[in-house]
Protein backbone atom coordinates (compact mmCIF):
# COMPACT_ATOMS: atom_id res chain seq x y z
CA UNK A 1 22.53 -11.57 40.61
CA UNK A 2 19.45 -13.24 43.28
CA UNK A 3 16.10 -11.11 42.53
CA UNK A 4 14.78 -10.02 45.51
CA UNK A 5 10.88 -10.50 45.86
CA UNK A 6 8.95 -7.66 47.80
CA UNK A 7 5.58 -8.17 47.43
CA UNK A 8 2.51 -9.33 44.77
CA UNK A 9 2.61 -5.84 43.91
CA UNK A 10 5.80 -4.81 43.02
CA UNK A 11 8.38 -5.28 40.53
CA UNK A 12 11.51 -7.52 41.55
CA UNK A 13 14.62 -5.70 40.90
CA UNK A 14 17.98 -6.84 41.29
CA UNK A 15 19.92 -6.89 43.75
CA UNK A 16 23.14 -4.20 42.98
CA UNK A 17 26.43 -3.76 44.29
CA UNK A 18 27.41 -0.12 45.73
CA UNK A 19 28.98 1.00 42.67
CA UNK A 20 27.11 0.32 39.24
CA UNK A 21 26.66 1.62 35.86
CA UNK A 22 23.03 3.23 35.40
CA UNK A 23 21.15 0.78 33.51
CA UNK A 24 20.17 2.12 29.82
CA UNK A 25 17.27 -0.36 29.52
CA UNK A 26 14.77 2.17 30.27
CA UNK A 27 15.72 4.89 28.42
CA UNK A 28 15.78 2.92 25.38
CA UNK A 29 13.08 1.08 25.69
CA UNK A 30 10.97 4.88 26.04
CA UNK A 31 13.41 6.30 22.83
CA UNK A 32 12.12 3.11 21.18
CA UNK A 33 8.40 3.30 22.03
CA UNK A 34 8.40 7.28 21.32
CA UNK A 35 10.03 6.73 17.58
CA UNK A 36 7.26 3.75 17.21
CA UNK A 37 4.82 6.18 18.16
CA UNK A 38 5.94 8.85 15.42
CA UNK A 39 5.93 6.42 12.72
CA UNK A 40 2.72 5.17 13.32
CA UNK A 41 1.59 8.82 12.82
CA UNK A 42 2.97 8.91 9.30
CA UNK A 43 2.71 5.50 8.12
CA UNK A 44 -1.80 6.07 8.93
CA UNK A 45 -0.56 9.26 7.37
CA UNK A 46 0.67 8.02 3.81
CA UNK A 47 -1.90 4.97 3.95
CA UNK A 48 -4.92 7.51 4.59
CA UNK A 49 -6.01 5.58 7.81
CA UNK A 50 -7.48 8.60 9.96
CA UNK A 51 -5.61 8.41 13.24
CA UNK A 52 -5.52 12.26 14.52
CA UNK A 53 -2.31 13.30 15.99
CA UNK A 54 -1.03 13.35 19.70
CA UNK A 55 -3.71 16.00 20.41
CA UNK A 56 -6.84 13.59 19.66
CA UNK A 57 -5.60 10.02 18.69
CA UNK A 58 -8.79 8.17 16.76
CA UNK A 59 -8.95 4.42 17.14
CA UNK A 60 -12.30 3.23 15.25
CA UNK A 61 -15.59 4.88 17.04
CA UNK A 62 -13.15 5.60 19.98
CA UNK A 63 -11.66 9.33 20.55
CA UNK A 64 -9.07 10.09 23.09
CA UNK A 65 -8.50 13.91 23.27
CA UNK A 66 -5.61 16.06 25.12
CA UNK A 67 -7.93 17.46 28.09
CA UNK A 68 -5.77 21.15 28.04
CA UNK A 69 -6.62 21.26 23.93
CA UNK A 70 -10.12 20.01 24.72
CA UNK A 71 -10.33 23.16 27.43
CA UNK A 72 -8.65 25.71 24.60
CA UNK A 73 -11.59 24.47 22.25
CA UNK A 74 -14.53 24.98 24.50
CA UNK A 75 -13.48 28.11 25.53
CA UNK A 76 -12.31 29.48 22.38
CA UNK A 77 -15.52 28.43 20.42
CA UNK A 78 -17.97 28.69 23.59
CA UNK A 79 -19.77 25.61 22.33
CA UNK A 80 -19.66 22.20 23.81
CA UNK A 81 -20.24 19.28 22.13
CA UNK A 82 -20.49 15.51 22.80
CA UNK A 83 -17.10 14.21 20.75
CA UNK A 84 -15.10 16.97 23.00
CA UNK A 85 -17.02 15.82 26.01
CA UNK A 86 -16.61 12.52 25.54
CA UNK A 87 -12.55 12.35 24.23
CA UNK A 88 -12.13 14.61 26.86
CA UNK A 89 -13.06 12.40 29.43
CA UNK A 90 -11.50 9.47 27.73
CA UNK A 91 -7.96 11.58 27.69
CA UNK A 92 -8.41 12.13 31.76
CA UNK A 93 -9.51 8.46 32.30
CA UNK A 94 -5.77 7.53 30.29
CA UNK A 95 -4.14 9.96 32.79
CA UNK A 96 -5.98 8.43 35.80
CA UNK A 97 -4.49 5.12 34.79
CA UNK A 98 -1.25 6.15 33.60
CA UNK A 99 -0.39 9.63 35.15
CA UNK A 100 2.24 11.75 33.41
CA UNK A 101 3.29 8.76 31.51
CA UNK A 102 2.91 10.55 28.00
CA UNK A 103 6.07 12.63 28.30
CA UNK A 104 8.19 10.64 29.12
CA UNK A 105 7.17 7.60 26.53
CA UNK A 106 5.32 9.40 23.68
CA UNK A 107 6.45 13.08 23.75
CA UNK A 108 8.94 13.25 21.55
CA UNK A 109 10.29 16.60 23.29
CA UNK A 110 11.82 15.34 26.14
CA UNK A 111 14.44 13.97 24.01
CA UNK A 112 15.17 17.33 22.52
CA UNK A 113 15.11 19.95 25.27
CA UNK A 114 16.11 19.94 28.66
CA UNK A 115 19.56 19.59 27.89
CA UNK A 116 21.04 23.27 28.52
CA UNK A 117 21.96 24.39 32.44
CA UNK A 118 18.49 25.01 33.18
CA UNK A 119 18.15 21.10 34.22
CA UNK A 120 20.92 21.78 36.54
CA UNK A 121 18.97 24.06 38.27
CA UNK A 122 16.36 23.09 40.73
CA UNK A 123 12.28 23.71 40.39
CA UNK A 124 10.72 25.91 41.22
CA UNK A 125 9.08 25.72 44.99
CA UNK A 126 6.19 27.08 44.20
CA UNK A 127 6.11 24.60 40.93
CA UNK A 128 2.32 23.28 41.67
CA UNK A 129 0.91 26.80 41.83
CA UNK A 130 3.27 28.09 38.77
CA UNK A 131 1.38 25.57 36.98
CA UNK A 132 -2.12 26.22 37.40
CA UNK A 133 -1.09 29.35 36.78
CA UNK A 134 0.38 28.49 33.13
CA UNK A 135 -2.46 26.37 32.58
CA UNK A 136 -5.02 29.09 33.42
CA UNK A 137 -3.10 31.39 31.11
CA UNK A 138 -3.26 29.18 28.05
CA UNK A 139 -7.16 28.59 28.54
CA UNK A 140 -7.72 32.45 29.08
CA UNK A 141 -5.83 32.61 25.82
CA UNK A 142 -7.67 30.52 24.06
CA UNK A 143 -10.82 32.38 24.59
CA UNK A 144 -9.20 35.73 24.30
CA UNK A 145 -8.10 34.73 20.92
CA UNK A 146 -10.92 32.41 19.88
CA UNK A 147 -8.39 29.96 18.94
CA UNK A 148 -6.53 26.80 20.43
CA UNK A 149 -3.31 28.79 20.50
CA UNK A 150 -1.06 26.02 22.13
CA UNK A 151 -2.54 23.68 19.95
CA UNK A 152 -0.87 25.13 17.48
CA UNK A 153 2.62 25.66 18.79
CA UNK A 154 2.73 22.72 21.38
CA UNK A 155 6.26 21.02 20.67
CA UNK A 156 4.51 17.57 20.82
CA UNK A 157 1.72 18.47 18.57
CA UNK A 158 4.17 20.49 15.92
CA UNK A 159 6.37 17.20 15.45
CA UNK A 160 3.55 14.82 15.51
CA UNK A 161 2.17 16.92 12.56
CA UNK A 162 5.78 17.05 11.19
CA UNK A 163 5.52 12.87 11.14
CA UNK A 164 2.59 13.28 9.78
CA UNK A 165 3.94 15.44 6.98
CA UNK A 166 6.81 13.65 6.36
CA UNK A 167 4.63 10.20 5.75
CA UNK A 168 2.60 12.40 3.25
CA UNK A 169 5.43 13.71 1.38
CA UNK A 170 5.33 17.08 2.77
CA UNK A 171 8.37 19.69 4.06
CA UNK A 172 9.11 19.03 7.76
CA UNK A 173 11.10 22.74 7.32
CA UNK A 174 8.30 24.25 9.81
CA UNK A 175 8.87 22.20 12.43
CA UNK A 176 12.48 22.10 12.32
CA UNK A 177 12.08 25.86 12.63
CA UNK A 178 9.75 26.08 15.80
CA UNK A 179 11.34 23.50 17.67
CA UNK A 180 14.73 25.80 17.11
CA UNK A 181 12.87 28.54 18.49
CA UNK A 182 11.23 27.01 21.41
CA UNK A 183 14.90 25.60 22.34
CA UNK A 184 16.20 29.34 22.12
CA UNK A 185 13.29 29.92 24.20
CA UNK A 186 14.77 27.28 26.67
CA UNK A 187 17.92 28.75 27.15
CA UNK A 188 17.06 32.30 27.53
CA UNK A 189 14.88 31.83 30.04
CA UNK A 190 16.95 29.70 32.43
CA UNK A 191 14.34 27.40 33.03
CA UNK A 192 14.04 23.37 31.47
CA UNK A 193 11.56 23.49 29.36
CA UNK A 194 9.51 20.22 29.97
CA UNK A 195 9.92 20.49 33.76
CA UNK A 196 9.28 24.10 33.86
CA UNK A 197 7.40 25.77 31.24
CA UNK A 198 5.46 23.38 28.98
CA UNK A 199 1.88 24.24 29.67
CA UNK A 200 0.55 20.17 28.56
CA UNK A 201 2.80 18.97 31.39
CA UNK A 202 1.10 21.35 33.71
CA UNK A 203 -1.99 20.37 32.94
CA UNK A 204 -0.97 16.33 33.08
CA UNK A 205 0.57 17.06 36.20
CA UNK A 206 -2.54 18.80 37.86
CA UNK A 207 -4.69 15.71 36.53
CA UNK A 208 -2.09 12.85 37.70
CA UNK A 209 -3.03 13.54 41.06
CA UNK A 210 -5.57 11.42 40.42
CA UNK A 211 -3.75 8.27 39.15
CA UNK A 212 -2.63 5.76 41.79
CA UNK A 213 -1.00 3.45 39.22
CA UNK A 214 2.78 2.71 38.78
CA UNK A 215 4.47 4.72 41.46
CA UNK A 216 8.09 4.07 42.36
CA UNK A 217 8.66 3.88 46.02
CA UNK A 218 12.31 3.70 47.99
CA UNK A 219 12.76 0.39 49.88
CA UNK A 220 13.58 1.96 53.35
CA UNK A 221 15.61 -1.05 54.02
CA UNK A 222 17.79 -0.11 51.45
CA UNK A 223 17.38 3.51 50.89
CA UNK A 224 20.53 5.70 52.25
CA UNK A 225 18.72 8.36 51.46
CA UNK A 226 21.32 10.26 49.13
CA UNK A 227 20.51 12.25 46.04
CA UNK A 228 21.01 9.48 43.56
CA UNK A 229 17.04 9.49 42.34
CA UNK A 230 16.97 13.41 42.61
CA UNK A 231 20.13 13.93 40.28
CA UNK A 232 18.60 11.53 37.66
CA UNK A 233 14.90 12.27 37.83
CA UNK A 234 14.07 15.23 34.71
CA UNK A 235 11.79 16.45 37.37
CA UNK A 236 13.62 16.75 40.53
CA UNK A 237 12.34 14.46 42.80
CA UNK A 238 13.43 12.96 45.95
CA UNK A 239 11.49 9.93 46.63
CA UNK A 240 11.83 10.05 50.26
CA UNK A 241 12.01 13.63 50.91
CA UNK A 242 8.90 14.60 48.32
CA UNK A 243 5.72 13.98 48.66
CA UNK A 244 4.15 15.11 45.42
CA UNK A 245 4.82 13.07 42.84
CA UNK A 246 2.14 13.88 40.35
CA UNK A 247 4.63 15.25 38.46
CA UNK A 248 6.47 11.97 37.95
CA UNK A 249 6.41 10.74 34.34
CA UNK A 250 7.27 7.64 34.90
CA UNK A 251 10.13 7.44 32.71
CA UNK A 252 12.14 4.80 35.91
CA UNK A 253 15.62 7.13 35.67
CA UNK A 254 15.43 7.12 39.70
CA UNK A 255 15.45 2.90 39.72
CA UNK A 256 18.66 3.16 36.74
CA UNK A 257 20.31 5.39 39.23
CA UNK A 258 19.65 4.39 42.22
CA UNK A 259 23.19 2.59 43.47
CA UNK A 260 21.59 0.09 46.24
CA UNK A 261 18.55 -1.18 44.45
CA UNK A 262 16.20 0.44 46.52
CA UNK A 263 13.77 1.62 44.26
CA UNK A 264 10.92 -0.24 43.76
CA UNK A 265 8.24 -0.06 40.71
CA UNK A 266 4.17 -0.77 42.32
CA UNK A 267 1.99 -1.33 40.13
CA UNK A 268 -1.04 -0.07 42.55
């Protein structure tokens, strides 16, 4: 197959007949990165090497903290302190370079839910105000309760802590249990739970407006504008018919799908 070059900016993809097979390349690559991820966790974990979890990673003097847990925090405890200042602004600068890329590489729940007929279904409309909405609920929580409540039960943060138990010998039984419930949770509700109801996506979502990195773009010399990207995207989108992408998690399902090629990867 001839690679077609499009500009300094973007990736080359190849050129595809009408009928393919969607590539698997990506999705392994992102099963492969997210299981790295998690053993990281508990091999710091068993050797004792202070590396946080998925909430506030630690790498030497450097902090990167979750900005939605760093919110929870300041609110629930009504003090604000450099560290939380500072990882929290070192979590938003990682989202203005990389978006929404977190759950879709790193969270290890998008391999687990959205699997019932609730991704069949299509978002909400109103999705961008729904999720201020759930965002502004879990920080009003936080300081109703005086406590980090989604911390707590956040799928991502439950099985990073679950790693982290398993490398230290401890019973993984807990999170087994709360990720059974949160997929129960799933189904009842009719909704997908990473595309609809998980309150960290919200908040990465509001705060990838701000990213201008890595965007995938339809070639409009290619693009038949069919619903090839919007069938295989875990968030629903149509890449010439939306405009708001800061939902995308750049997880490339649209460019595996697409039949003609015509979706291109820029890097800026």
């Amino acid at each position: 197959m001839d690679l077609e070059r499009v500009d300094s900016h973007t990736v080359s993809v190849p050129t595809v007949k009408e009928k393919h097979a969607p590539s698997r390349f990506w999705p392994r690559l992102r099963a492969i990165t997210t299981i790295a991820a998690l053993l990281l966790f508990a091999m710091a974990a068993r050797s004792k090497v202070e590396l946080g979890t998925y909430s506030s990673v630690t790498l030497g003097p450097l902090r990167i903290s979750e900005p939605l847990g760093v919110a929870q925090v300041i609110v629930a405890t009504q003090q604000v302190t450099p560290v939380l200042v500072f990882g929290g602004l070192a979590g938003v600068l990682v989202i203005v370079l990389f978006g929404r890329a977190f759950c879709a590489w790193l969270c290890p729940a998008r391999w687990i839910f959205n699997r019932g007929p609730s991704q069949a279904r299509k978002p909400w409309a109103a999705r961008p105000w729904i999720q201020s909405g759930i965002v502004g609920s879990i920080v009003g929580l936080a300081w109703i309760m005086r406590a980090p409540v989604f911390c707590v039960i956040c799928p991502a943060g439950v099985i990073c802590r679950g790693a982290v138990a398993a490398g230290t010998g401890g019973s993984i039984l807990p999170t087994i249990g709360w990720l059974s419930a949160v997929f129960g949770a799933e189904w009842l509700s009719g909704r997908a739970w990473c595309r609809d109801l998980c309150p960290l996506g919200a908040a990465l979502s509001r705060l990838s407006r701000l990213n201008p990195f890595i965007k995938v773009r339809a070639n409009p010399e290619r693009c038949r504008i069919c619903v090839a990207c919007q069938n295989a995207c875990p968030e629903g989108l149509h890449l010439v018919k939306d405009k708001d992408f800061s939902s995308c998690t750049k997880c490339f399902a649209c460019q595996a799908a697409c039949p003609r090629g015509a979706v291109e990867i820029k890097w800026f």
